[in-house]
Structures are given as structure tokens and as C-alpha cells.
Protein backbone atom coordinates (compact mmCIF):
# COMPACT_ATOMS: atom_id res chain seq x y z
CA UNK A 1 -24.45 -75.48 -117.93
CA UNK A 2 -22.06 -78.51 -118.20
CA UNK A 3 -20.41 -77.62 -115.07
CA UNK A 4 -23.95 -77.10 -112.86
CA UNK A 5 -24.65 -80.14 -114.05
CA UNK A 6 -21.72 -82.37 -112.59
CA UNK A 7 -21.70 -79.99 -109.66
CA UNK A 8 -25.06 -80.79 -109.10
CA UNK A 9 -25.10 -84.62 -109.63
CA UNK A 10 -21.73 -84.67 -107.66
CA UNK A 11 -23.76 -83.12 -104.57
CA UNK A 12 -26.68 -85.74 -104.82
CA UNK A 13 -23.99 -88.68 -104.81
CA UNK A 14 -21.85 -86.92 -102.05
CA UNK A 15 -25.13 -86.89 -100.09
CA UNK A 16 -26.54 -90.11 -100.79
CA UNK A 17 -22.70 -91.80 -99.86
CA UNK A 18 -22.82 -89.94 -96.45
CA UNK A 19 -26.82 -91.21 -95.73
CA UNK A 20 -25.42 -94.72 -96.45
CA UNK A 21 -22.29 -94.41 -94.30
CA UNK A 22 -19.90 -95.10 -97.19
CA UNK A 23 -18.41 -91.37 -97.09
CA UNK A 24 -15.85 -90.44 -97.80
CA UNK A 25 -14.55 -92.90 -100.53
CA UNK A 26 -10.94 -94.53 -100.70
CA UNK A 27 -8.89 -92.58 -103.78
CA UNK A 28 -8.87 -95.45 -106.09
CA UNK A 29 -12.70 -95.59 -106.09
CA UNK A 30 -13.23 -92.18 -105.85
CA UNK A 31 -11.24 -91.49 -109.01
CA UNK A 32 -12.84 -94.19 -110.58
CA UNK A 33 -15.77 -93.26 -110.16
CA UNK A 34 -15.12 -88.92 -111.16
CA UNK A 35 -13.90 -91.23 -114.23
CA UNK A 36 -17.26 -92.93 -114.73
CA UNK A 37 -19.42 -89.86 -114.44
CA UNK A 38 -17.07 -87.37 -116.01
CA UNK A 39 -17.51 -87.81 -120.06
CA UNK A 40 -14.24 -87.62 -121.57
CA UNK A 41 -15.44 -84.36 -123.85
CA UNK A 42 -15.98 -82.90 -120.22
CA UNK A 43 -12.11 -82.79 -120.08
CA UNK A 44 -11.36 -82.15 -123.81
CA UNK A 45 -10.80 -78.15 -124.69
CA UNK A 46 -11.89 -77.58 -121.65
CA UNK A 47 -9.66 -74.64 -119.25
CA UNK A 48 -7.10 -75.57 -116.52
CA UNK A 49 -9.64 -74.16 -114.04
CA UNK A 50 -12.07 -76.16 -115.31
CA UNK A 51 -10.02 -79.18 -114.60
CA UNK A 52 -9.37 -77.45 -111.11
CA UNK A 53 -12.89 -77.81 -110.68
CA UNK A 54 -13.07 -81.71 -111.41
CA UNK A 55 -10.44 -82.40 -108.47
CA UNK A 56 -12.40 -80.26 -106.52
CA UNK A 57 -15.16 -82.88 -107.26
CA UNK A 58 -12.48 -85.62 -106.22
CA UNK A 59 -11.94 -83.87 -102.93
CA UNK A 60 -15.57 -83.50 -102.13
CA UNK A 61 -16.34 -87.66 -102.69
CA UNK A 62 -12.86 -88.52 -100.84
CA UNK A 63 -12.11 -85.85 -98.33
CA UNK A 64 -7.84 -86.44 -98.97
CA UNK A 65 -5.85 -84.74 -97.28
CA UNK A 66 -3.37 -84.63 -100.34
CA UNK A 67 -5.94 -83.17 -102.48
CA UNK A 68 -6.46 -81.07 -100.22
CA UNK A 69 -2.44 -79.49 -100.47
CA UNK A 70 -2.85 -80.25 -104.35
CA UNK A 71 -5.53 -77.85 -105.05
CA UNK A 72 -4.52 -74.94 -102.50
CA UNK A 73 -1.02 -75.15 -105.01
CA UNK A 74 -2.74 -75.52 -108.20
CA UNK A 75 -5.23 -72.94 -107.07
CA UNK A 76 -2.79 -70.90 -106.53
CA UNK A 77 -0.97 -71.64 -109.74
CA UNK A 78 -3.85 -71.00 -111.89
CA UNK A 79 -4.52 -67.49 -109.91
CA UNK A 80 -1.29 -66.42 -110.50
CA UNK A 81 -1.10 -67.20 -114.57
CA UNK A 82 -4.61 -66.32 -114.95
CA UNK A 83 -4.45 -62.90 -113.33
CA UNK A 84 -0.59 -62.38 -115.17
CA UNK A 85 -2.92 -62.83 -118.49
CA UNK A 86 -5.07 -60.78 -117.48
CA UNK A 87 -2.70 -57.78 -116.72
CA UNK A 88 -0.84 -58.50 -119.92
CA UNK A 89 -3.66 -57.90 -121.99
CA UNK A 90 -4.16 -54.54 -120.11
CA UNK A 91 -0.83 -53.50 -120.47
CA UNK A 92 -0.24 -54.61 -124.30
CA UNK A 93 -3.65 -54.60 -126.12
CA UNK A 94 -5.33 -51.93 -123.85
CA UNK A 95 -8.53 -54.33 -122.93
CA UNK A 96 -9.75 -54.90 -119.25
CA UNK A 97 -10.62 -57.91 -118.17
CA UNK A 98 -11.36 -58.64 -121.64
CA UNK A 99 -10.42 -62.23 -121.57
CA UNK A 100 -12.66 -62.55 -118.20
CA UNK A 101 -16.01 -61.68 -120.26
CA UNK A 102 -15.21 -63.46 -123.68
CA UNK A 103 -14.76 -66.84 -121.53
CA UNK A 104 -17.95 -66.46 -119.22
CA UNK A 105 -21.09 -68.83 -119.75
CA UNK A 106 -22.56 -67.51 -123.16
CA UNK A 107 -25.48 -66.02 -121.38
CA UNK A 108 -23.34 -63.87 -120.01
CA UNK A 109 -20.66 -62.92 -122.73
CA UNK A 110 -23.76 -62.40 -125.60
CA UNK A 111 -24.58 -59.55 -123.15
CA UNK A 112 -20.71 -57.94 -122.33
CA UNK A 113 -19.64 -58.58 -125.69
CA UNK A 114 -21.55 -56.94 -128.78
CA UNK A 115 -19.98 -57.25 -132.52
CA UNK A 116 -16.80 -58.44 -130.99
CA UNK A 117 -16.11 -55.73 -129.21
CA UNK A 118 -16.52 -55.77 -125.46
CA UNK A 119 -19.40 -53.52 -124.33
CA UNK A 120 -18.48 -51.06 -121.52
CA UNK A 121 -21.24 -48.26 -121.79
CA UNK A 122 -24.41 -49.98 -120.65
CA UNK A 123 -25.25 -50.58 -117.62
CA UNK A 124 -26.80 -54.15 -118.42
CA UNK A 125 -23.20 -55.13 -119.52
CA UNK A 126 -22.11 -53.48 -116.38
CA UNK A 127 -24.01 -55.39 -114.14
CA UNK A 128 -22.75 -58.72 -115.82
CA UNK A 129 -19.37 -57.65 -115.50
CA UNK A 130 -19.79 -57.17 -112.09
CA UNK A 131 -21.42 -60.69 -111.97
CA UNK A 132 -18.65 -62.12 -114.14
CA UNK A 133 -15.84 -60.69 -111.33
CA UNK A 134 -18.10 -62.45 -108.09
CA UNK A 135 -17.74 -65.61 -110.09
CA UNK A 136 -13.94 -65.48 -110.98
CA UNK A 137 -13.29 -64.20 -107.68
CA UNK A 138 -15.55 -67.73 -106.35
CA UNK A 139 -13.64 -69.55 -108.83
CA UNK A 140 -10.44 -69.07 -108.70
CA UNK A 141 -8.97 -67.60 -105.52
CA UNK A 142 -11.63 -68.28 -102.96
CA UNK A 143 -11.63 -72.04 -104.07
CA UNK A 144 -7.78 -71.84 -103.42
CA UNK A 145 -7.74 -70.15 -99.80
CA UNK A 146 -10.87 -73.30 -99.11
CA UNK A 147 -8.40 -75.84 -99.75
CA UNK A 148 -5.66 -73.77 -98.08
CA UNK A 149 -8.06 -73.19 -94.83
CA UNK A 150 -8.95 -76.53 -95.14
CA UNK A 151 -4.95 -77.53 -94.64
CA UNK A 152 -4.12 -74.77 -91.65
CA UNK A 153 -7.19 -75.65 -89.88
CA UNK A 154 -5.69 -79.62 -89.23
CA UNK A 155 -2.58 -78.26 -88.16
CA UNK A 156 -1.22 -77.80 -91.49
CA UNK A 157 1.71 -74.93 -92.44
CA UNK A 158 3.48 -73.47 -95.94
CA UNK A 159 6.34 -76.57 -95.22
CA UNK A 160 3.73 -79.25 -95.08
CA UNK A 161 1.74 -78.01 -98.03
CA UNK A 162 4.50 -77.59 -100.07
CA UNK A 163 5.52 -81.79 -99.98
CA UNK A 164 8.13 -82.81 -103.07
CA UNK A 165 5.07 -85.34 -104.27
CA UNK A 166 2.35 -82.41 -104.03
CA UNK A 167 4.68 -79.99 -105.61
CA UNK A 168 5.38 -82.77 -108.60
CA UNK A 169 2.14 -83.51 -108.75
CA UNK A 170 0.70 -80.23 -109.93
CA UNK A 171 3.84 -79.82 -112.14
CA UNK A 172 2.64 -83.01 -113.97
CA UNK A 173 -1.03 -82.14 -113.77
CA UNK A 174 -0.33 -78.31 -115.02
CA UNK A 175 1.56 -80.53 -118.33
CA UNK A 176 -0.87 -83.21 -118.53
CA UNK A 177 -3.23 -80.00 -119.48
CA UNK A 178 -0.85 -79.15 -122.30
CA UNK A 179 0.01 -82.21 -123.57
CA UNK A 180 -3.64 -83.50 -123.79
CA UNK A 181 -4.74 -80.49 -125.59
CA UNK A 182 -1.82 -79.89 -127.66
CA UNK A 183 -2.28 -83.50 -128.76
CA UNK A 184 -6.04 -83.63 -129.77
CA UNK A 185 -5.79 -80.26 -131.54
CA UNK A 186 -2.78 -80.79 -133.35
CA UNK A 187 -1.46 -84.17 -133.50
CA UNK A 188 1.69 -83.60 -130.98
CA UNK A 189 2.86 -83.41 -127.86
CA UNK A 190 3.66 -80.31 -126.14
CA UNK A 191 4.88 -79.19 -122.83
CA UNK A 192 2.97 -75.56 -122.74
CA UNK A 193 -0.54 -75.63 -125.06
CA UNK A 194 -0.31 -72.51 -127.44
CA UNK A 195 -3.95 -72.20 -129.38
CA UNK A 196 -7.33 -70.67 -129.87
CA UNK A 197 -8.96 -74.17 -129.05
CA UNK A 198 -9.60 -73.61 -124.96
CA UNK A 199 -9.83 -70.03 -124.60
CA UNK A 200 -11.84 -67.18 -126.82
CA UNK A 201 -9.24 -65.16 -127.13
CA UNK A 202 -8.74 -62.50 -130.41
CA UNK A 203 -6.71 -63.30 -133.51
CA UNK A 204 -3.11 -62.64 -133.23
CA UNK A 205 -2.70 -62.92 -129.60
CA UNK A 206 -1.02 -66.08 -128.87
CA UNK A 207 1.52 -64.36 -126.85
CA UNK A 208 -1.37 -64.05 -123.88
CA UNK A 209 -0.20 -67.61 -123.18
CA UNK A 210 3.48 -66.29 -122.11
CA UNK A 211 2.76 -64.58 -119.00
CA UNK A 212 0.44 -67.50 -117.36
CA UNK A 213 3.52 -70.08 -118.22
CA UNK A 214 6.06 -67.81 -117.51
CA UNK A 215 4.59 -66.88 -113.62
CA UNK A 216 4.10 -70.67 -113.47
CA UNK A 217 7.50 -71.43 -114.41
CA UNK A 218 8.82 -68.75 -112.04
CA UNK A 219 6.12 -70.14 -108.78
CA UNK A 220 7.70 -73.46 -109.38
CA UNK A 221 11.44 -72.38 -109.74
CA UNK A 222 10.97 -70.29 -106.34
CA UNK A 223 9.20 -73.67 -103.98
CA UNK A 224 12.38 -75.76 -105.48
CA UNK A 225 14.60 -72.99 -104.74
CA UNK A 226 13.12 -72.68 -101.09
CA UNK A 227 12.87 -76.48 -100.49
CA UNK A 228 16.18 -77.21 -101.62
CA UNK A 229 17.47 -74.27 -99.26
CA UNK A 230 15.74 -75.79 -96.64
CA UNK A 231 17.21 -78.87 -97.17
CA UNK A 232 21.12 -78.01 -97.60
CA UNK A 233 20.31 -75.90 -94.24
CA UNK A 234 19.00 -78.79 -92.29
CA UNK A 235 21.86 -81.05 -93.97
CA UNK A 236 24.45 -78.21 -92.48
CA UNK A 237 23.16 -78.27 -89.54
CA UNK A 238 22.97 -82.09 -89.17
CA UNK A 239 26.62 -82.16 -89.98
CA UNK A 240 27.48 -79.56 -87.53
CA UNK A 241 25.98 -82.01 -84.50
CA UNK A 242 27.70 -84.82 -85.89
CA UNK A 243 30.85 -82.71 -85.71
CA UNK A 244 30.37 -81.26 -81.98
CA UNK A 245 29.37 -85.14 -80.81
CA UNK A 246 32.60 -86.56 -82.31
CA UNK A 247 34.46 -83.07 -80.56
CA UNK A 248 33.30 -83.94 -77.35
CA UNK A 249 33.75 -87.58 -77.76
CA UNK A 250 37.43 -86.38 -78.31
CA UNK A 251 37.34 -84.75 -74.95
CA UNK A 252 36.48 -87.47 -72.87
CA UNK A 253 39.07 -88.78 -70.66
CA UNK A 254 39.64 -92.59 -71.78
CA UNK A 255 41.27 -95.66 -69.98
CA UNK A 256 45.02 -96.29 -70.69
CA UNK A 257 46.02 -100.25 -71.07
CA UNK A 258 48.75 -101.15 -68.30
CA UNK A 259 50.82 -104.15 -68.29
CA UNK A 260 51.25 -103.31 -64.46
CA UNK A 261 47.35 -103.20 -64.12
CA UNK A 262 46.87 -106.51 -65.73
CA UNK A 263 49.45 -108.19 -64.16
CA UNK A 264 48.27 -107.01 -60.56
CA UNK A 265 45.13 -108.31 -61.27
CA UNK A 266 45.55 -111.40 -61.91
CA UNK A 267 47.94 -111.99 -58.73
């Protein structure tokens, strides 16, 4: 209800800044002003999509073109750990989509989920499943292809999205996450959040959180790996034209000093 509610109010000021010709907003103001309307418990135990969501909110009062690479990565960041999560919980515990329907809107979970234990037999609880997937789906990747679309459609490509200050950015973002958390909950700071504070999850199963930081880690590893491939490749190949210019330098016929020459001329 939180979340309709900024969405909503963010859509009236979007609207009212484009009627006044004042759309979109430079950064600094914009984040200022996300700041201003944004309560501070609207960021506390809150999920990393949820936070997703915010910059979305950023993007839609200052149209950047850097938030715009930002959130296709961190979309796709988020899809990636969420989905990993997901599959482990399958795999080890036996529950589909389980963590999906504990962590919808409460209108929606007090019908999936009955006693604590997921309901899979009616089809009331069916149906909001099914409703529960269209949002996710809404939520996570189709809000990370928009921002994606959003990039190819100005000309944008993998190599352009993929910037050293976008690709430290989310990094830092993706830790900023953990360390805010792990510091109001328990008094420290953390690089990965491990906790029952953000997510409904079931007693005991802490270990959910390895698979979402361990694809992360991995999607990370890979775009340094690649970029710093592309790099020592372009570096070869720079050094390779500075070789074959000095080679055919080499090769050109030069002029030979003669005494003879110099003393004719001057006769």
C-alpha cells in the first residue's frame, strides 16, 4: 500500500513538472527531492527490489541516461539472485515459489498462505498465485528489459551499458543494501545482510541468502572478467600499430649527410 502510494504521488509530481516545463529535473534535485518525499522507514527493512523501485522513481523525475544503464544492471542483478533463491528453495526444502507468496502484499499472502503452510489446493489461492507471478514477472524482469529497451533504443549496446562507473555503482548500491540493514538490525556492518528482518522467510533457512549473493558475486566476477579482456585486447592491439608504424618508419629510405654535398653547396 506503501509502494501505490509513492508510485502514485510520484506520477502526480512527474505530471505537474512536465505541465510547468520544468521536466525532467537535474540529478542533484531530483535526488533531493526522492529524499524529501521518501520517509526514511520507506527504505528501512525494506527488499533490494523495493529499493529498485525507488531509482525507478529517480529515473521517472530525471530521465538519466545513467540511471537508465544502472537499473537495466541492477535489474538484472536482482532477477538473477532472486530467481537463484527461488530455485534453491525448490531444490533443498521442496517449496515452490514459496518465498514469492510469503513476501506478497498481505492481502494476498493471508489468502496463499493458511497456518503457515502455503495453500496449493484451492483454487482462490490459485488464482492469487497466478496474480502473485504477473506481478513478479512486472516487477522484476520486465522493469529490467524497460530500462534495457530504454538504453538500445538511443543507440545504446552490452559495451556501453556495462561502463566501469555503472558497473561500480550497483556493486556499491547492492552493499549499501547490506550494510544499512545489517547495521539497524544488529548494530554492525556487513558486506552481505543475513536475517529474518527483510524477507518472511521460515526458521532455519538462512542459507536462502547464499544463492542470491553467490549469482551476484559470480554476474559481477564475469562483466570484470569481460571488461578487463576487452581491455588487454584493445591494449594488444594498440601496441601492435605502434609496432608496424615504427616497422615501416624503419623502412623508409632516409637522407645521408655528405661533406661533398655541403661543400658544393655553398660554392
Amino acid at each position: 500500500l506503501a509502494a501505490f502510494k509513492i508510485s502514485t504521488m510520484m506520477s502526480t509530481i512527474t505530471s505537474a513538472l512536465r505541465n510547468t516545463g520544468l521536466w525532467p529535473l537535474p540529478m542533484p534535485i531530483g535526488i533531493a527531492l526522492l529524499c524529501y518525499l521518501v520517509p526514511p522507514m520507506q527504505w528501512i527493512n525494506r527488499g533490494f527490489t523495493h529499493w529498485f523501485h525507488l531509482v525507478s522513481y529517480l529515473y521517472a523525475l530525471t530521465q538519466s541516461e545513467f540511471i537508465e544503464k544502472f537499473q537495466a544492471l541492477i535489474g538484472t542483478s536482482i532477477c538473477i539472485g532472486w530467481y537463484a533463491a527461488i530455485s534453491y528453495d525448490l531444490y533443498k526444502y521442496g517449496n515452490f515459489f514459496a518465498i514469492l507468496y510469503w513476501n506478497m502484499p498481505s492481502s494476498l499472502t493471508n489468502i496463499m498462505v493458511q497456518d503457515g503452510i502455503v495453500n496449493y489446493e484451492t483454487w482462490e489461492s490459485i488464482g492469487t498465485m497466478v496474480l502473485s507471478h504477473v506481478l513478479d514477472t512486472l516487477a522484476h524482469p520486465l522493469l529490467a528489459y524497460y530500462f534495457w529497451r530504454k538504453h538500445t533504443e538511443k543507440g545504446g549496446t552490452l559495451k556501453s551499458l556495462l561502463s566501469w562507473d555503472v558497473v561500480m555503482a550497483t556493486w556499491l548500491f547492492s552493499r549499501t543494501w547490506s550494510w544499512s540493514h545489517s547495521y539497524y538490525n544488529f548494530g554492525e556492518f556487513h558486506m552481505y545482510y543475513f536475517g529474518y528482518d527483510v524477507y518472511n522467510i521460515t526458521e532455519g533457512t538462512l542459507d536462502l541468502w547464499y544463492p542470491a549473493y553467490t549469482t551476484e558475486s559470480i554476474l559481477y566476477f564475469c562483466i570484470t572478467c569481460w571488461k578487463l579482456s576487452n581491455f588487454w585486447k584493445s591494449s594488444s592491439k594498440g601496441s601492435s600499430k605502434l609496432s608496424e608504424d615504427e616497422s615501416m618508419y624503419d623502412r623508409q629510405p632516409s637522407l645521408r649527410y655528405s661533406e661533398s654535398s655541403v661543400s658544393a653547396s655553398t660554392r
